[in-house]
Protein backbone atom coordinates (compact mmCIF):
# COMPACT_ATOMS: atom_id res chain seq x y z
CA UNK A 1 9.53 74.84 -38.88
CA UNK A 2 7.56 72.74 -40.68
CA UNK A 3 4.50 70.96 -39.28
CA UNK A 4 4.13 67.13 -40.51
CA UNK A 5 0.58 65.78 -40.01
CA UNK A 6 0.49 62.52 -38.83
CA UNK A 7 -2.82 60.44 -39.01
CA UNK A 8 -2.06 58.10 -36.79
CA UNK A 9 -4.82 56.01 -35.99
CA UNK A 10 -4.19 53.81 -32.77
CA UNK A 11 -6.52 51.79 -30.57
CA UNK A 12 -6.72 52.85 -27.09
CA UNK A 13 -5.37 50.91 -24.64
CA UNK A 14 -8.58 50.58 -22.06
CA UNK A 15 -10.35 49.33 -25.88
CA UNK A 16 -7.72 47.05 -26.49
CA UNK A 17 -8.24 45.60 -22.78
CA UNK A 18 -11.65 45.22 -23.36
CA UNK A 19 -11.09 43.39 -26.11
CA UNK A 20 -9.02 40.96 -24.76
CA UNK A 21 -11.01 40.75 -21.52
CA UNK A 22 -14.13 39.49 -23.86
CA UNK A 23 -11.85 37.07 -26.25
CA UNK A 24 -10.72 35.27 -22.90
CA UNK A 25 -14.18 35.00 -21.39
CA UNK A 26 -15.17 33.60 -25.08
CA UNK A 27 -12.23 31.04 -25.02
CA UNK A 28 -12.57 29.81 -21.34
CA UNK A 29 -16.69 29.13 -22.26
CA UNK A 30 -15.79 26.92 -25.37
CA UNK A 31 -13.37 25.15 -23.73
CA UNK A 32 -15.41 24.48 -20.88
CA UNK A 33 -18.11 23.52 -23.13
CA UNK A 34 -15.70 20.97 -24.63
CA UNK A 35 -14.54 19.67 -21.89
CA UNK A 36 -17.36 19.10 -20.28
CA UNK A 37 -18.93 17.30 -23.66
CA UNK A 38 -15.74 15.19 -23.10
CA UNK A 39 -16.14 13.89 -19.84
CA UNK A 40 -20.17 13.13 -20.39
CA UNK A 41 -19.04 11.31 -23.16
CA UNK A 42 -16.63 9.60 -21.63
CA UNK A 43 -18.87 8.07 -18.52
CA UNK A 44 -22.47 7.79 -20.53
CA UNK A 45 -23.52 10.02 -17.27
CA UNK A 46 -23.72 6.25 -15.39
CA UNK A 47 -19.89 6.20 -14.22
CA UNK A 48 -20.36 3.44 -11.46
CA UNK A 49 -17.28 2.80 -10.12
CA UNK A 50 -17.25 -1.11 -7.82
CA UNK A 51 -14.53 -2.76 -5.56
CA UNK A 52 -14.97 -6.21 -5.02
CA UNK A 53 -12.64 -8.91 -2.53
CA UNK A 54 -11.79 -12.22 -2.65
CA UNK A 55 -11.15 -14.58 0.09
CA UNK A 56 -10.75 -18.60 0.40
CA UNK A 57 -14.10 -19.97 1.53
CA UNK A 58 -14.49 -21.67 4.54
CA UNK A 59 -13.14 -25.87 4.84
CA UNK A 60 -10.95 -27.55 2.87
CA UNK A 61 -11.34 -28.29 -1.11
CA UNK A 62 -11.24 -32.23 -1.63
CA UNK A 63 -12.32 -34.45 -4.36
CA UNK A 64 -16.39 -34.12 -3.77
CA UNK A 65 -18.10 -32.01 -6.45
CA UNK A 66 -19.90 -29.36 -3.72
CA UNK A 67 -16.56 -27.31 -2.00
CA UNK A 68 -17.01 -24.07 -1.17
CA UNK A 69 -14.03 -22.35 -3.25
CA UNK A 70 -14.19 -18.28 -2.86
CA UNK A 71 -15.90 -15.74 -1.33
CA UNK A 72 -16.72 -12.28 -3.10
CA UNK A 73 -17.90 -8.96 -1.23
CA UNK A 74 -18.81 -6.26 -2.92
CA UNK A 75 -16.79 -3.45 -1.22
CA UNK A 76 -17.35 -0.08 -3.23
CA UNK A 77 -20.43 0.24 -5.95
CA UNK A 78 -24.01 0.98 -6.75
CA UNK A 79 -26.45 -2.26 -6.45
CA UNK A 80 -26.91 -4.12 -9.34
CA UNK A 81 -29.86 -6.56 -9.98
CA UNK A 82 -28.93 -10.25 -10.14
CA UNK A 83 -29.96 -10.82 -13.68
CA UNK A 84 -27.29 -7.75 -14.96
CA UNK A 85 -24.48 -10.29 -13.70
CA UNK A 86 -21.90 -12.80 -14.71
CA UNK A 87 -19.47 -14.28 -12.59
CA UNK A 88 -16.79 -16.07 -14.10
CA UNK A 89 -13.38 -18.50 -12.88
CA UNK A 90 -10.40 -19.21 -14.00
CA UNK A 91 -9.17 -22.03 -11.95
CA UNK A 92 -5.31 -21.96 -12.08
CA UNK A 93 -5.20 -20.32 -15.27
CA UNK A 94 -7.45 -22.94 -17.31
CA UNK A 95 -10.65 -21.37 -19.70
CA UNK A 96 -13.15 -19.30 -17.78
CA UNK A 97 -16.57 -20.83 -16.49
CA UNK A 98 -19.68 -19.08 -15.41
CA UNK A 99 -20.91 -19.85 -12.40
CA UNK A 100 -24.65 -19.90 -11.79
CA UNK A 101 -25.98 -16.88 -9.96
CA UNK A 102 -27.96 -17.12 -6.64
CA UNK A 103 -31.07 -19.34 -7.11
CA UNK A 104 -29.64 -20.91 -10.71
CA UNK A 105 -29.07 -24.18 -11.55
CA UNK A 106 -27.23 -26.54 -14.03
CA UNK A 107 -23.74 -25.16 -14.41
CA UNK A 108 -20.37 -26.44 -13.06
CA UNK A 109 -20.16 -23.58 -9.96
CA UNK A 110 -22.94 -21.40 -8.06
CA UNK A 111 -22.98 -18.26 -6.06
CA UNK A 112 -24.57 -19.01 -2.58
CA UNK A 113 -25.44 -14.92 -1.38
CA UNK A 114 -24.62 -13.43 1.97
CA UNK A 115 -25.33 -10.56 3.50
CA UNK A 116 -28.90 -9.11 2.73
CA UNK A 117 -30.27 -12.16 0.65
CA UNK A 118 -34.01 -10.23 0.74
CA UNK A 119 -33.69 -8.44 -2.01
CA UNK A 120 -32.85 -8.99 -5.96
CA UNK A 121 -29.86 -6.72 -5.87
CA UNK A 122 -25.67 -7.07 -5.10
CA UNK A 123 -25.31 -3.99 -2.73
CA UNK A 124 -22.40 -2.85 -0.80
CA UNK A 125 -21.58 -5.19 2.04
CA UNK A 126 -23.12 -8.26 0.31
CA UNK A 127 -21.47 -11.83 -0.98
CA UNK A 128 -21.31 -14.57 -2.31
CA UNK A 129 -19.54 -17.57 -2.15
CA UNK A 130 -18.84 -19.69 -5.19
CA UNK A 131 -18.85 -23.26 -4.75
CA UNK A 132 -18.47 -25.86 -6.96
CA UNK A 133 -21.87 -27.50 -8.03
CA UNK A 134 -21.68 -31.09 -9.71
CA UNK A 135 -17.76 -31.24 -10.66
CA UNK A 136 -14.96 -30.98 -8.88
CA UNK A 137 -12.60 -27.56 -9.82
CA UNK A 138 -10.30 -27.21 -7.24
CA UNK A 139 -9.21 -30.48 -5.01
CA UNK A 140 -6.23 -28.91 -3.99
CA UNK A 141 -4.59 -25.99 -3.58
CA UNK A 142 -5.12 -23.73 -6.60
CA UNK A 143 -5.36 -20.25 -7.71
CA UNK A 144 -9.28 -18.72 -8.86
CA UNK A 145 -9.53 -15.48 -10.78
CA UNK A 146 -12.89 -14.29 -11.14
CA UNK A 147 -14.20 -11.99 -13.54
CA UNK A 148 -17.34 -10.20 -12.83
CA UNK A 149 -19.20 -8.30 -16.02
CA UNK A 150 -22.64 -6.15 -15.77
CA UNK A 151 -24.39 -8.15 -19.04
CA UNK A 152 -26.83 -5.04 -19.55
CA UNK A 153 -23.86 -2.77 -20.18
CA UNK A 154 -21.38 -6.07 -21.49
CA UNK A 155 -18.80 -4.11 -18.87
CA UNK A 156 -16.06 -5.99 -17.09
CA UNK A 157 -16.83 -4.14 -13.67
CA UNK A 158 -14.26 -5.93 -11.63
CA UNK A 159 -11.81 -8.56 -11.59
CA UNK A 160 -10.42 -10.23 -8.56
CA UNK A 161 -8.44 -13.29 -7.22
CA UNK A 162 -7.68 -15.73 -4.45
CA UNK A 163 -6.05 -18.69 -3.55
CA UNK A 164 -7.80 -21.67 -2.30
CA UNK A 165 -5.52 -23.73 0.30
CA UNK A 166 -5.65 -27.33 1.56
């Protein structure tokens, strides 16, 4: 018989499990590291996430330029400083106005705060309720969407809507 001399040269398994032990740690890292880059991106670290309500303001809109048309509370959200927001209507579908926040003057609505009016900030549990201030909006029954945008960040942060009814 005749001997044949094989140089086979194989890896061994427990080498080959090592292996693939260390490639899957290496892939699960970069991933996460991408992922994670991802979401950071994503939220600019300051994901703020708000819930506010609308509900018809107390009395009945007539033809006088001072009815009280909505009322806003914030319901989920961080506080944010009076002079970081814009409140805006859309009174049965007609172009957007913004309404003067608490303290302004001069524009066609104004935002009269409730809740904890001591400090400079909308918090949780706070209001407002927008009323018209020098023309008349809503003398009837009509429908108010209001827009509400954080001006620092130029970020819609909630919209909402309500029905004003005679």
């Amino acid at each position: 018989m005749q001997k044949e001399n094989r140089n086979e040269e194989a890896v061994s398994p427990v080498i080959a499990t090592i292996l693939m032990v260390a490639i899957t740690v290496v892939l699960a890292g970069v991933l996460y590291v991408w992922a994670s880059s991802l979401a950071e991106d994503n939220t600019d670290g300051n994901l703020a996430l708000y819930a506010f309500s609308g509900k018809d303001a107390q009395g009945t809109p007539g033809t006088g330029t001072a009815d009280n048309l909505i009322m806003l509370t914030m319901d989920q959200g961080g506080d944010i400083n009076w002079a970081a927001v814009s409140v805006k209507l859309a009174i049965d579908g007609a172009a957007p106005v913004t309404c003067d926040n608490p303290g302004g003057e001069g524009g066609v609505c104004s935002l009269v705060e409730f809740g904890n009016t001591d400090d400079q900030v909308w918090s949780v549990g706070d209001g407002v309720t927008i009323a018209e201030s020098g023309q008349d909006l809503c003398s009837a029954s009509c429908s108010i969407d209001v827009t509400i945008t954080d001006t620092r960040e130029n970020k819609v942060i909630d919209t909402t809507n309500g029905v004003v009814a005679e």
